[in-house]
C-alpha atoms as a PDB file:
ATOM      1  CA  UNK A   1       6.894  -8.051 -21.255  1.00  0.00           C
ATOM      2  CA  UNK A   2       6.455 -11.330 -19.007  1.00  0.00           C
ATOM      3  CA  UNK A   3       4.701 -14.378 -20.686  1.00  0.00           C
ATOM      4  CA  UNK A   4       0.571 -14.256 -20.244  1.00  0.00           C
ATOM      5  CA  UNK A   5      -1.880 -16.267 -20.335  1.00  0.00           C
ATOM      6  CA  UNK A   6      -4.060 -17.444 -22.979  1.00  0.00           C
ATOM      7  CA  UNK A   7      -7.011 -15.266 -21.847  1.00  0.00           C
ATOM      8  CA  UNK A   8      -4.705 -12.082 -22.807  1.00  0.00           C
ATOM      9  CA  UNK A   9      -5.966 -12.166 -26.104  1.00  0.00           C
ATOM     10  CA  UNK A  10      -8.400 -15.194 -26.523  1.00  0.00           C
ATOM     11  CA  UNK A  11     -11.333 -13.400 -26.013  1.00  0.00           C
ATOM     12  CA  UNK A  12     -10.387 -11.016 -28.376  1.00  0.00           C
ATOM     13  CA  UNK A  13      -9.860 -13.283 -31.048  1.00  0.00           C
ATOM     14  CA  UNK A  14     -13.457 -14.402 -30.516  1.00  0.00           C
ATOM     15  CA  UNK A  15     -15.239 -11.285 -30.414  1.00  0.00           C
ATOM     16  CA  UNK A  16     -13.272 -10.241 -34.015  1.00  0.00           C
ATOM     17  CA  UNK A  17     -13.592 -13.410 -35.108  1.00  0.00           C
ATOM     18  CA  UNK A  18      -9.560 -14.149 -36.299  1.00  0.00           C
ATOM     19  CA  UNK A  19      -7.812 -16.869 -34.392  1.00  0.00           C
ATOM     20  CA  UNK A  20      -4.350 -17.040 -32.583  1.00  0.00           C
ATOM     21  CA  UNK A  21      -1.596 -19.431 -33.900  1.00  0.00           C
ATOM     22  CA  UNK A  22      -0.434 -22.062 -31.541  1.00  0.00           C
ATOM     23  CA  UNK A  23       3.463 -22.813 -32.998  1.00  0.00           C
ATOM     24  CA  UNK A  24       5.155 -25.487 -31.531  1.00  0.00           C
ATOM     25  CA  UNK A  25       8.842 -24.844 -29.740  1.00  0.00           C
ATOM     26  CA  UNK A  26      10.873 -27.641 -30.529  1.00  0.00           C
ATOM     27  CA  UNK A  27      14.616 -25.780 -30.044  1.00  0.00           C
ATOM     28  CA  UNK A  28      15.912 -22.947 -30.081  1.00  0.00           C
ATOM     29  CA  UNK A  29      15.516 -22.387 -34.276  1.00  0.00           C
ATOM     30  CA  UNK A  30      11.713 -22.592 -33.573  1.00  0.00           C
ATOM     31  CA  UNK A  31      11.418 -20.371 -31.132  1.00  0.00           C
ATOM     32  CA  UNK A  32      13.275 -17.454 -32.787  1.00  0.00           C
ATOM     33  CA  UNK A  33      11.516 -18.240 -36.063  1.00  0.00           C
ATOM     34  CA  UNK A  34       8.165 -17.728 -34.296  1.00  0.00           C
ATOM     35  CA  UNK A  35       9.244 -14.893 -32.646  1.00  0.00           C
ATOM     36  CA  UNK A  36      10.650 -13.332 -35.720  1.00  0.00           C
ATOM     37  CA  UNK A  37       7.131 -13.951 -37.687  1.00  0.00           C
ATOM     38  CA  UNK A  38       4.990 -12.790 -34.975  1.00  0.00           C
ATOM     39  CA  UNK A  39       7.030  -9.409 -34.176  1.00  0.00           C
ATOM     40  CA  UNK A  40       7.108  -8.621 -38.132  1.00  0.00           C
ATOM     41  CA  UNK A  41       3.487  -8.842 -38.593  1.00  0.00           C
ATOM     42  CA  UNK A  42       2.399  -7.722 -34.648  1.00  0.00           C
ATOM     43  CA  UNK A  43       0.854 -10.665 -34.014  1.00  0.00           C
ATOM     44  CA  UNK A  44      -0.038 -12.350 -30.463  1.00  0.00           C
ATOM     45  CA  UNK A  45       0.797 -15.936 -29.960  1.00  0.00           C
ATOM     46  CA  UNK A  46       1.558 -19.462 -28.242  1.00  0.00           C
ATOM     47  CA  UNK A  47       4.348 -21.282 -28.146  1.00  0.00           C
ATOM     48  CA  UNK A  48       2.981 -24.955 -27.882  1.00  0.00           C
ATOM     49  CA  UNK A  49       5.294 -27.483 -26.070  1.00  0.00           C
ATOM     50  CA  UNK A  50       4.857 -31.087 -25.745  1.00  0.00           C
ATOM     51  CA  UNK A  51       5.546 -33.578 -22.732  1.00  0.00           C
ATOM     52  CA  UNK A  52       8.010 -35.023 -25.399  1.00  0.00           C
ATOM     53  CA  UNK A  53       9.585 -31.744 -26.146  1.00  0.00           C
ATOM     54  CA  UNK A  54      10.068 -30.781 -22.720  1.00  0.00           C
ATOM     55  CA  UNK A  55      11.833 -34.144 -22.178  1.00  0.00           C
ATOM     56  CA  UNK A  56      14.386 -32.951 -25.023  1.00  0.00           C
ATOM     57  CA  UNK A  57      14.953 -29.365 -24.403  1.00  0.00           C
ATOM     58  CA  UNK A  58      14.694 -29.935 -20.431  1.00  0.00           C
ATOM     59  CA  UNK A  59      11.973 -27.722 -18.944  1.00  0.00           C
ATOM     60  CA  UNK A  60      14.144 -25.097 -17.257  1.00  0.00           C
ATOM     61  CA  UNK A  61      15.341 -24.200 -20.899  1.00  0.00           C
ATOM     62  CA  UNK A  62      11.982 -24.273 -22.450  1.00  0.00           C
ATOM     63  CA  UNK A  63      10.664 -21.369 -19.773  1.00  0.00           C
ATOM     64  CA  UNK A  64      13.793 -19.091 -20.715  1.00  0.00           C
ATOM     65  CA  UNK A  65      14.435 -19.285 -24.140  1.00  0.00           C
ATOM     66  CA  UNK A  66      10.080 -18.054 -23.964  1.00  0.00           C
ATOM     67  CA  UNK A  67      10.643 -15.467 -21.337  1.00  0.00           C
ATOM     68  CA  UNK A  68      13.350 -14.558 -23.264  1.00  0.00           C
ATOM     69  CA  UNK A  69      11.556 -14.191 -26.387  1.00  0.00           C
ATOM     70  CA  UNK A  70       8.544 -12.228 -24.483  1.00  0.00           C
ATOM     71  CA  UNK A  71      10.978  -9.826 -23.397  1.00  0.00           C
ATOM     72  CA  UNK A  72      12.580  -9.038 -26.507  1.00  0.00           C
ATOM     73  CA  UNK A  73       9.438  -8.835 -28.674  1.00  0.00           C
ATOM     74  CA  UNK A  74       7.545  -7.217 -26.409  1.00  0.00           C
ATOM     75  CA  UNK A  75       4.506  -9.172 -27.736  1.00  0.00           C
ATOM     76  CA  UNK A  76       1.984 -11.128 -25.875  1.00  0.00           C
ATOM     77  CA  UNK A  77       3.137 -14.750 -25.652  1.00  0.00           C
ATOM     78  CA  UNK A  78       1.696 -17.422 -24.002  1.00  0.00           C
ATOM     79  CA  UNK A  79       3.666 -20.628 -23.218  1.00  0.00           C
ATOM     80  CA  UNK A  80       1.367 -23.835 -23.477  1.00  0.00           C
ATOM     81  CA  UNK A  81       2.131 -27.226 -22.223  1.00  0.00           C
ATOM     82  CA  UNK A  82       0.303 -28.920 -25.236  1.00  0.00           C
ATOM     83  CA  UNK A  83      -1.445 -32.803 -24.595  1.00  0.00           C
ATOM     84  CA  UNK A  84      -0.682 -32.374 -21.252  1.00  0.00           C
ATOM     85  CA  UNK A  85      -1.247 -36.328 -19.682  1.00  0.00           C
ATOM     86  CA  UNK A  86      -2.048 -35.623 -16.059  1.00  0.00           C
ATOM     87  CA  UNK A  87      -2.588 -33.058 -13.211  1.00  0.00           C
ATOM     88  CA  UNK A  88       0.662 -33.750 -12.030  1.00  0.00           C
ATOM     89  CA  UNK A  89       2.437 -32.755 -15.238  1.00  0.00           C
ATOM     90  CA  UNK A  90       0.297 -29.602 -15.615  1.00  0.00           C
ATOM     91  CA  UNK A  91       1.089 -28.555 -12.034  1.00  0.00           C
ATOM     92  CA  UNK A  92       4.851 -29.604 -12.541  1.00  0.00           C
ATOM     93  CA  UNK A  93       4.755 -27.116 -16.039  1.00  0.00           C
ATOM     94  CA  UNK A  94       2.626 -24.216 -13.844  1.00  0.00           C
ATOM     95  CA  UNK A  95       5.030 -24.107 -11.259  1.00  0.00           C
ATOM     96  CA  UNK A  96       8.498 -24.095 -13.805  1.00  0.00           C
ATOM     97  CA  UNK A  97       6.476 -20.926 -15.194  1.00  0.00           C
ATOM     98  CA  UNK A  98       4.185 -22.137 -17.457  1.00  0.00           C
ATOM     99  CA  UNK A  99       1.466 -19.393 -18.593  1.00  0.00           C
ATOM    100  CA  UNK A 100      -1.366 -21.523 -20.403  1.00  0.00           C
ATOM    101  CA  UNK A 101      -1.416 -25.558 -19.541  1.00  0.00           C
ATOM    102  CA  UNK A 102      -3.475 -28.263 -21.851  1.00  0.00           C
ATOM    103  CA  UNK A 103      -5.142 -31.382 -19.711  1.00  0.00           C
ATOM    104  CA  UNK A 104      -5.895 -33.932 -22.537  1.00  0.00           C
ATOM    105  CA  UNK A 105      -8.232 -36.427 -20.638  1.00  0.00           C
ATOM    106  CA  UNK A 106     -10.026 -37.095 -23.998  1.00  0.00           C
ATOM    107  CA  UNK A 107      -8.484 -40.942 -23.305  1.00  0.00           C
ATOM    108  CA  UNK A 108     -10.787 -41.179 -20.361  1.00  0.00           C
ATOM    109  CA  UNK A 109     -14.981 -40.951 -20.156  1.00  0.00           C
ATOM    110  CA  UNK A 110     -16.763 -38.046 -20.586  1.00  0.00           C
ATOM    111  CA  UNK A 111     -17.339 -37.732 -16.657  1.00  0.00           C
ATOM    112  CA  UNK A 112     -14.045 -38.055 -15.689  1.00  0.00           C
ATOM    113  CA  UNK A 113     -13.304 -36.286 -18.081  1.00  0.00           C
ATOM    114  CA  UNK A 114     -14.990 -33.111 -16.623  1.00  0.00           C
ATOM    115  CA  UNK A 115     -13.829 -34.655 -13.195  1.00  0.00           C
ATOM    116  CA  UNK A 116      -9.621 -34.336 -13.987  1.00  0.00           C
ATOM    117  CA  UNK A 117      -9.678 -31.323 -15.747  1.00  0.00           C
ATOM    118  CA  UNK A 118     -12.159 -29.522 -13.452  1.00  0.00           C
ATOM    119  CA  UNK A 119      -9.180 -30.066 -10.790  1.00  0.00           C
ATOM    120  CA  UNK A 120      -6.219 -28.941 -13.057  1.00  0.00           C
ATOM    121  CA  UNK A 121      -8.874 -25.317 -14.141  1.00  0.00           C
ATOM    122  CA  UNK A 122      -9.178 -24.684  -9.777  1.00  0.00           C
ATOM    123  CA  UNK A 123      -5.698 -24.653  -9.196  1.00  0.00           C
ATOM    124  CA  UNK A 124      -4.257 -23.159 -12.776  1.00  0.00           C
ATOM    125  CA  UNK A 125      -6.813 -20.234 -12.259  1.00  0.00           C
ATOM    126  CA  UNK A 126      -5.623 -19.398  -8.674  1.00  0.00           C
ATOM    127  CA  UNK A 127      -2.066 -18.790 -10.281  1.00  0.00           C
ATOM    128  CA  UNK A 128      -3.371 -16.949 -13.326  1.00  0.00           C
ATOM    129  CA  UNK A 129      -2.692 -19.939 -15.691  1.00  0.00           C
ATOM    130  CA  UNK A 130      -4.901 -20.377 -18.745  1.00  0.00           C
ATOM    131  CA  UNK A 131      -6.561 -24.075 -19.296  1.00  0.00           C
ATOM    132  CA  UNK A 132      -7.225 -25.806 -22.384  1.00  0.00           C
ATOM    133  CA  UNK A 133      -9.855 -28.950 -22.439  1.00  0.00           C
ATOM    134  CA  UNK A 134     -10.442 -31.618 -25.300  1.00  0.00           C
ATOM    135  CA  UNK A 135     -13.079 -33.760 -26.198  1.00  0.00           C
ATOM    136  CA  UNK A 136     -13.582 -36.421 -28.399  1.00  0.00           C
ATOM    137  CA  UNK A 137     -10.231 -37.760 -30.346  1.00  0.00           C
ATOM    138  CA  UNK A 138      -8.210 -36.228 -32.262  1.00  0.00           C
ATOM    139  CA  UNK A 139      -6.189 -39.003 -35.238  1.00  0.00           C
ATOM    140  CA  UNK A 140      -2.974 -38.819 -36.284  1.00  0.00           C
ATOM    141  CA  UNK A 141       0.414 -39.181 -34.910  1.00  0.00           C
ATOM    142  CA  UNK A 142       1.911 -36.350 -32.347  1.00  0.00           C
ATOM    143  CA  UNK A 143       5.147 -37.125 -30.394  1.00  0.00           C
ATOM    144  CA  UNK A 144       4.593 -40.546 -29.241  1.00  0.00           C
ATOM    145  CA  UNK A 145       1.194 -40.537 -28.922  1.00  0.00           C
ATOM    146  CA  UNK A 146      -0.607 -42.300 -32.022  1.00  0.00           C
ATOM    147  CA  UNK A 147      -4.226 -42.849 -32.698  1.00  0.00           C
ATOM    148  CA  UNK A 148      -5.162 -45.029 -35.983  1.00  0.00           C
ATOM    149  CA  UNK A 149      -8.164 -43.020 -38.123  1.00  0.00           C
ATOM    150  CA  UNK A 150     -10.478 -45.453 -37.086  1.00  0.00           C
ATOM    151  CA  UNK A 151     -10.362 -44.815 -33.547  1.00  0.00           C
ATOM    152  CA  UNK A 152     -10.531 -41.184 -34.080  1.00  0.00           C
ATOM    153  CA  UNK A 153     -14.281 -39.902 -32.758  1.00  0.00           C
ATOM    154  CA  UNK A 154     -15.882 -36.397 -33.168  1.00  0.00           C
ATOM    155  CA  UNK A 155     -17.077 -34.400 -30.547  1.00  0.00           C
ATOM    156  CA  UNK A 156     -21.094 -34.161 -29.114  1.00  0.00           C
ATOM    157  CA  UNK A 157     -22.093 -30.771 -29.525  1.00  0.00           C
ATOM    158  CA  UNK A 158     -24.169 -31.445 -26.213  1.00  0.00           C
ATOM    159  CA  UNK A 159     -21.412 -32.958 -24.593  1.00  0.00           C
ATOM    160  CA  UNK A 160     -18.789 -30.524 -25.920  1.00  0.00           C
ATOM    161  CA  UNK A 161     -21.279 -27.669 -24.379  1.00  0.00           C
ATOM    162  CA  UNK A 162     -21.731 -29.763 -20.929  1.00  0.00           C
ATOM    163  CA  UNK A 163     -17.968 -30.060 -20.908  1.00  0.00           C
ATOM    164  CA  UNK A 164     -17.557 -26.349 -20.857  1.00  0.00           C
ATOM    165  CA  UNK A 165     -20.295 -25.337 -18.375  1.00  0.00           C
ATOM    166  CA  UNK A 166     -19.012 -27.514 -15.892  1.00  0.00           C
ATOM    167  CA  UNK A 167     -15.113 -26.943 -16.325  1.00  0.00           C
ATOM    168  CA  UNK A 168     -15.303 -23.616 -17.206  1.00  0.00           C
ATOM    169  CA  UNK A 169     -11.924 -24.063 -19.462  1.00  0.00           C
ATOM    170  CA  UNK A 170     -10.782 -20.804 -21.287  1.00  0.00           C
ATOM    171  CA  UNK A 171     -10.797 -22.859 -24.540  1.00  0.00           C
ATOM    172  CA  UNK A 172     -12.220 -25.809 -25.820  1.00  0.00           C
ATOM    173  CA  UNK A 173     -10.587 -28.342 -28.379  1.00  0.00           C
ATOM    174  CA  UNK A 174     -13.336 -30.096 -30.149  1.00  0.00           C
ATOM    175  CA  UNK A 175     -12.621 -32.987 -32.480  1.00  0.00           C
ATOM    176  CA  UNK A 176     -14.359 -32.171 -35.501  1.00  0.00           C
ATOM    177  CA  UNK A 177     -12.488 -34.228 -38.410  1.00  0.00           C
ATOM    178  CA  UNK A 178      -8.570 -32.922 -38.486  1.00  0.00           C
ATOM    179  CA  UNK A 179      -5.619 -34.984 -37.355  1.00  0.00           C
ATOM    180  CA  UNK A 180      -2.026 -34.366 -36.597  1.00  0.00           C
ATOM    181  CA  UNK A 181       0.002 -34.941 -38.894  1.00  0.00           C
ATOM    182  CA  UNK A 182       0.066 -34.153 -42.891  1.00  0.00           C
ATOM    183  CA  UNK A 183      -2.935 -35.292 -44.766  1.00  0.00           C
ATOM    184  CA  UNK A 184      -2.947 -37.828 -47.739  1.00  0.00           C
ATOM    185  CA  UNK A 185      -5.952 -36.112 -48.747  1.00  0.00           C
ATOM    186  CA  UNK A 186      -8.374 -33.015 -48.063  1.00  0.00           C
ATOM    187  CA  UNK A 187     -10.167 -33.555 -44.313  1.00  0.00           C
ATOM    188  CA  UNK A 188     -13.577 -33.572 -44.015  1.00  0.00           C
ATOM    189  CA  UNK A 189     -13.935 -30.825 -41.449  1.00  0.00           C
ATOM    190  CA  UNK A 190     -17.726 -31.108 -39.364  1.00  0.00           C
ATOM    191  CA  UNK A 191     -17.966 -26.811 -39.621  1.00  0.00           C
ATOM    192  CA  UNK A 192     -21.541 -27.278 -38.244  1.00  0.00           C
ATOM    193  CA  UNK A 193     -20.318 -28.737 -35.236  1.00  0.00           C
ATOM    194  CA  UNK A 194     -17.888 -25.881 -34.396  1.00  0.00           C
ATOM    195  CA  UNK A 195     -20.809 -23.583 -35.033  1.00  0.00           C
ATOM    196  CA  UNK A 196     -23.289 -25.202 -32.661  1.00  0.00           C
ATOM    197  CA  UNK A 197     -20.558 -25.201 -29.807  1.00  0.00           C
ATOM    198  CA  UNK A 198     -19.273 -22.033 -30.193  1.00  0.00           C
ATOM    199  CA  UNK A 199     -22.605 -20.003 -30.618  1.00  0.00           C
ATOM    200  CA  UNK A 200     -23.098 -21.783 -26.816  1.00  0.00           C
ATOM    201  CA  UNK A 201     -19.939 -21.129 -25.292  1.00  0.00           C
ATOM    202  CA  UNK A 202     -18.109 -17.921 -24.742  1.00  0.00           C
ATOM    203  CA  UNK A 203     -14.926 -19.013 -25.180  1.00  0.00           C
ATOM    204  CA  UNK A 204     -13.593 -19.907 -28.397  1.00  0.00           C
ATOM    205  CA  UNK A 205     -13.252 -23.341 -30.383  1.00  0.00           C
ATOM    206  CA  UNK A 206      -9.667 -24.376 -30.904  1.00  0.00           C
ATOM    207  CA  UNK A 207      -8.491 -26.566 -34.089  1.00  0.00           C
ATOM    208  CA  UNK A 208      -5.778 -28.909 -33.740  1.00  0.00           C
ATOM    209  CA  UNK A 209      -4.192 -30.476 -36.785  1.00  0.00           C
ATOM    210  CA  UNK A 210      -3.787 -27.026 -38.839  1.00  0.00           C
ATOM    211  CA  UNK A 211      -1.021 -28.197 -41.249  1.00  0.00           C
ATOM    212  CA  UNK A 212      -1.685 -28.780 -44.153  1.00  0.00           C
ATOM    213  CA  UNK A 213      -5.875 -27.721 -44.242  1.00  0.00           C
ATOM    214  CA  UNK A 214      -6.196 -26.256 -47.209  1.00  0.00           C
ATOM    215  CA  UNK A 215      -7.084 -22.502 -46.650  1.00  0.00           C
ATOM    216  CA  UNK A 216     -10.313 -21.796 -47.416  1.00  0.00           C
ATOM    217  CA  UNK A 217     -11.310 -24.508 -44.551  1.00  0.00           C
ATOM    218  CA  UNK A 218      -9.151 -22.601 -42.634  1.00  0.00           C
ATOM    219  CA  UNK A 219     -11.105 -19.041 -42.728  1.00  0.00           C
ATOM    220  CA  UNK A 220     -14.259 -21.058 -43.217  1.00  0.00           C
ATOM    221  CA  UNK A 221     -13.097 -22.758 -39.339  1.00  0.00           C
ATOM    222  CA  UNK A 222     -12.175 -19.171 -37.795  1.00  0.00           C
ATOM    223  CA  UNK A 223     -15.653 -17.829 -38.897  1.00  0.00           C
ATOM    224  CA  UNK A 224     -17.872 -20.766 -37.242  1.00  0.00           C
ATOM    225  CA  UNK A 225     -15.738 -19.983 -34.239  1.00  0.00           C
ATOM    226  CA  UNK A 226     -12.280 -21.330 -33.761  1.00  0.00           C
ATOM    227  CA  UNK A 227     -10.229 -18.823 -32.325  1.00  0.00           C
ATOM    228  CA  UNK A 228      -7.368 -20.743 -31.285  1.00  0.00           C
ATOM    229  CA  UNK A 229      -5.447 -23.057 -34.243  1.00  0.00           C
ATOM    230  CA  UNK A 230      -2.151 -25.105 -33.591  1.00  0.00           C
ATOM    231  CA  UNK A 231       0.629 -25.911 -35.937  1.00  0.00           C
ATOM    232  CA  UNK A 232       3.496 -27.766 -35.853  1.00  0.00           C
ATOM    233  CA  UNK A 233       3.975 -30.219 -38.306  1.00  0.00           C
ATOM    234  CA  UNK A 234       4.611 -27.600 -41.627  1.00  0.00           C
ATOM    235  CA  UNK A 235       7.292 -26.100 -39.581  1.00  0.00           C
ATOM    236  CA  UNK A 236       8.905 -29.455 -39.196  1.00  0.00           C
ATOM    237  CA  UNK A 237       9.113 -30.249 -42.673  1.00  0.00           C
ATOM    238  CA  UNK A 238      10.150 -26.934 -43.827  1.00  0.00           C
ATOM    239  CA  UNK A 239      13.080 -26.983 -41.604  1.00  0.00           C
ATOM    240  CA  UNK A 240      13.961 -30.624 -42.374  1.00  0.00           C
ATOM    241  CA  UNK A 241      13.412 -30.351 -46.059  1.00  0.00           C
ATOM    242  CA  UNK A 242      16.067 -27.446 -46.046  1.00  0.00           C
ATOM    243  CA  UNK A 243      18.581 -28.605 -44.023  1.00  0.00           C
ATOM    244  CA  UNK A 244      18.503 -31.996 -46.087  1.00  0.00           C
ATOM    245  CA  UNK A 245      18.673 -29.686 -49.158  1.00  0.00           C
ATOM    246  CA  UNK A 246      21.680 -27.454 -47.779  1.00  0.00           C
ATOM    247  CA  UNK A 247      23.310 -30.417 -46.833  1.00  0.00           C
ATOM    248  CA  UNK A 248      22.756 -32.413 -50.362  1.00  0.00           C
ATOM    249  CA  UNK A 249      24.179 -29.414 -52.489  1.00  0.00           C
ATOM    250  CA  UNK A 250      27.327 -29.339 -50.010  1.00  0.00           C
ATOM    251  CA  UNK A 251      28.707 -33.117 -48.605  1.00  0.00           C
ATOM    252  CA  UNK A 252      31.556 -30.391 -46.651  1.00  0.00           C
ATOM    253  CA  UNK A 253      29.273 -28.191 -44.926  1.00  0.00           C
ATOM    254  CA  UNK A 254      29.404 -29.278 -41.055  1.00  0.00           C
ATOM    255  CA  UNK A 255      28.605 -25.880 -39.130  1.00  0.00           C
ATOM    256  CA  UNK A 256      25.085 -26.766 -38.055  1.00  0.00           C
ATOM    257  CA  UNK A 257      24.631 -22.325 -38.408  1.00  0.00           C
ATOM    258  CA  UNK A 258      25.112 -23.189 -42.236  1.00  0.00           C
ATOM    259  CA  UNK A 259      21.952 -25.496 -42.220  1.00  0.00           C
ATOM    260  CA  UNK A 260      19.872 -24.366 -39.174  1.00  0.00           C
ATOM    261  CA  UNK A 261      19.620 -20.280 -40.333  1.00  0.00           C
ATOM    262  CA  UNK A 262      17.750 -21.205 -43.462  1.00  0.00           C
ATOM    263  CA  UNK A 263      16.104 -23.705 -41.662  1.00  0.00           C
ATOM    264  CA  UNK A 264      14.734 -20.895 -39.481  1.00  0.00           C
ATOM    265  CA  UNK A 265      13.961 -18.434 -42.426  1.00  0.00           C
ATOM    266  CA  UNK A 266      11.934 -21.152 -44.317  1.00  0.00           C
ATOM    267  CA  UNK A 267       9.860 -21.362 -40.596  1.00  0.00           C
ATOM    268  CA  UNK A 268      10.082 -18.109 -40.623  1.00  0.00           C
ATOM    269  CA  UNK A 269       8.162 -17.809 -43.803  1.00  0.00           C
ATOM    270  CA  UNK A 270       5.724 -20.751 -42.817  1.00  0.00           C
ATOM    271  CA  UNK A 271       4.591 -18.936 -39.596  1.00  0.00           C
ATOM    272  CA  UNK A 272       4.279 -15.401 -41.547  1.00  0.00           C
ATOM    273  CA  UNK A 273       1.730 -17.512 -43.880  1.00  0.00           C
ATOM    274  CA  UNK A 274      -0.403 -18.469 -40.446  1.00  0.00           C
ATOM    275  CA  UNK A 275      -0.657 -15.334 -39.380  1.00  0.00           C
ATOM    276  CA  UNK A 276      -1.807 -13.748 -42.057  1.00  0.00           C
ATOM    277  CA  UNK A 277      -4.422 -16.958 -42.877  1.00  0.00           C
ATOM    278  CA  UNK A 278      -5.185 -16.619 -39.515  1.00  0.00           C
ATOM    279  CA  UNK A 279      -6.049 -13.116 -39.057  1.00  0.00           C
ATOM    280  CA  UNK A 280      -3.935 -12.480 -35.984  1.00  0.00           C
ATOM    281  CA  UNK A 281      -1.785  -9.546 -37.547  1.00  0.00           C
ATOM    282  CA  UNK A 282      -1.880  -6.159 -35.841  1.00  0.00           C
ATOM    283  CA  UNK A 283      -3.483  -8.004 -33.255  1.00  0.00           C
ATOM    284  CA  UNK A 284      -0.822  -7.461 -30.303  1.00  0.00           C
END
């Protein structure tokens, strides 16, 4: 089937209350091993893709190795620009073919805000495109963008509500106390804010920064309303910690197939774990 958007199964998630795993595409290993977890436990999902990861895979290749993989699968699979900077870029990712789009204005006010990614939600929905919004900051280190803990700052419930009425986004990212990145310790995740946003809003709450929360805050996340929870940085470190461990028990191997398949299985094997977590399987 043909990449969809976002709302294919968003609503869904919020009504049964599971969420759908955002995995980010980073080559060709990554998008097989999501692909290969999702179609063994029927589960629906996005492939998330950076501004930085579209600058390394080139976006022409991005679109077909996920049109590809929506075709094969037959599953519902959304392809996300993730942290998208500016209209132009969303437009830019909407017109390569693009299902779903991201506008992070979160680095601007709260009006304009509202203002940028009320223009990037008119002309995404009059091509079927999904939009995701986020307010307040989000710490951590993603790609090349960096923001110190300090600066990090949790979203208004009032605002985060506002936001929504007057965008009318098909999913809202909230910052409510996770960061990209691994965490030195446990976060402190605000569950009551997700609560009061989502019992006001009929589209669900996503979570950003999923690696590495310990489970429990995971379930505890999908039942005050997230429905939409994005991972990337697990899958990184599985496949690097393999291929550095392939590599160290063999100084001759030099066929990157050696390396990269068990790179993939070990992803593989990370994204089967989200799903399940999750609650997304049998979901498609």
């Amino acid at each position: 089937m043909p990449l969809v958007s976002m709302n294919e199964f968003l609503p869904k998630a919020k009504a049964k209350k599971f969420a759908v795993g955002q995995f980010n595409m980073n080559n060709l290993e990554f998008a097989q091993a999501i692909m290969q977890a999702a179609l063994e436990l029927k589960s629906p999902f996005i492939y998330g893709v950076s501004e930085g990861a579209i600058k390394y895979m080139g976006i022409e290749f991005t679109v077909a190795i996920a049109e590809a993989a929506a075709k094969k699968s037959g599953l519902p699979i959304a392809l996300h620009l993730d942290h998208g900077s500016s209209f132009e870029v969303a437009m830019k990712c909407i017109r390569a073919g693009f299902s779903s789009v991201m506008f992070d204005g979160s680095h601007h006010g709260f009006e304009d805000n509202i203002r940028l990614t009320k223009e990037v939600v008119k002309a995404a929905r009059a091509m079927g495109v999904s939009v995701e919004g986020e307010l307040g900051t989000i710490g951590g280190v993603e790609d090349d963008i960096s923001v110190d803990e300090e600066d990090a700052n949790l979203a208004k419930p009032e605002e985060a509500i506002r936001f929504y009425e007057e965008t009318g986004v098909d999913c809202l990212a909230i910052a409510v106390g996770t960061a990209h990145g691994m965490y030195a310790g446990e976060p402190n995740i605000r569950f009551d804010i997700i609560e009061k946003v989502s019992a006001a809003i009929p589209v669900p709450v996503v979570l950003h920064g999923g690696s590495g929360v310990p489970d429990e805050m995971i379930r505890k996340a999908i039942e005050a309303g997230v429905g939409k929870i994005n991972v990337n940085t697990e899958n990184q470190v599985a496949c690097t910690e393999t291929i550095r461990s392939v590599l160290a028990k063999d100084a001759k191997v030099y066929d990157p197939r050696k390396y990269l398949t068990p790179a993939r299985q070990a992803m593989v094997d990370v994204v089967k774990s989200k799903i399940e977590l999750f609650g997304s399987a049998n979901q498609a």
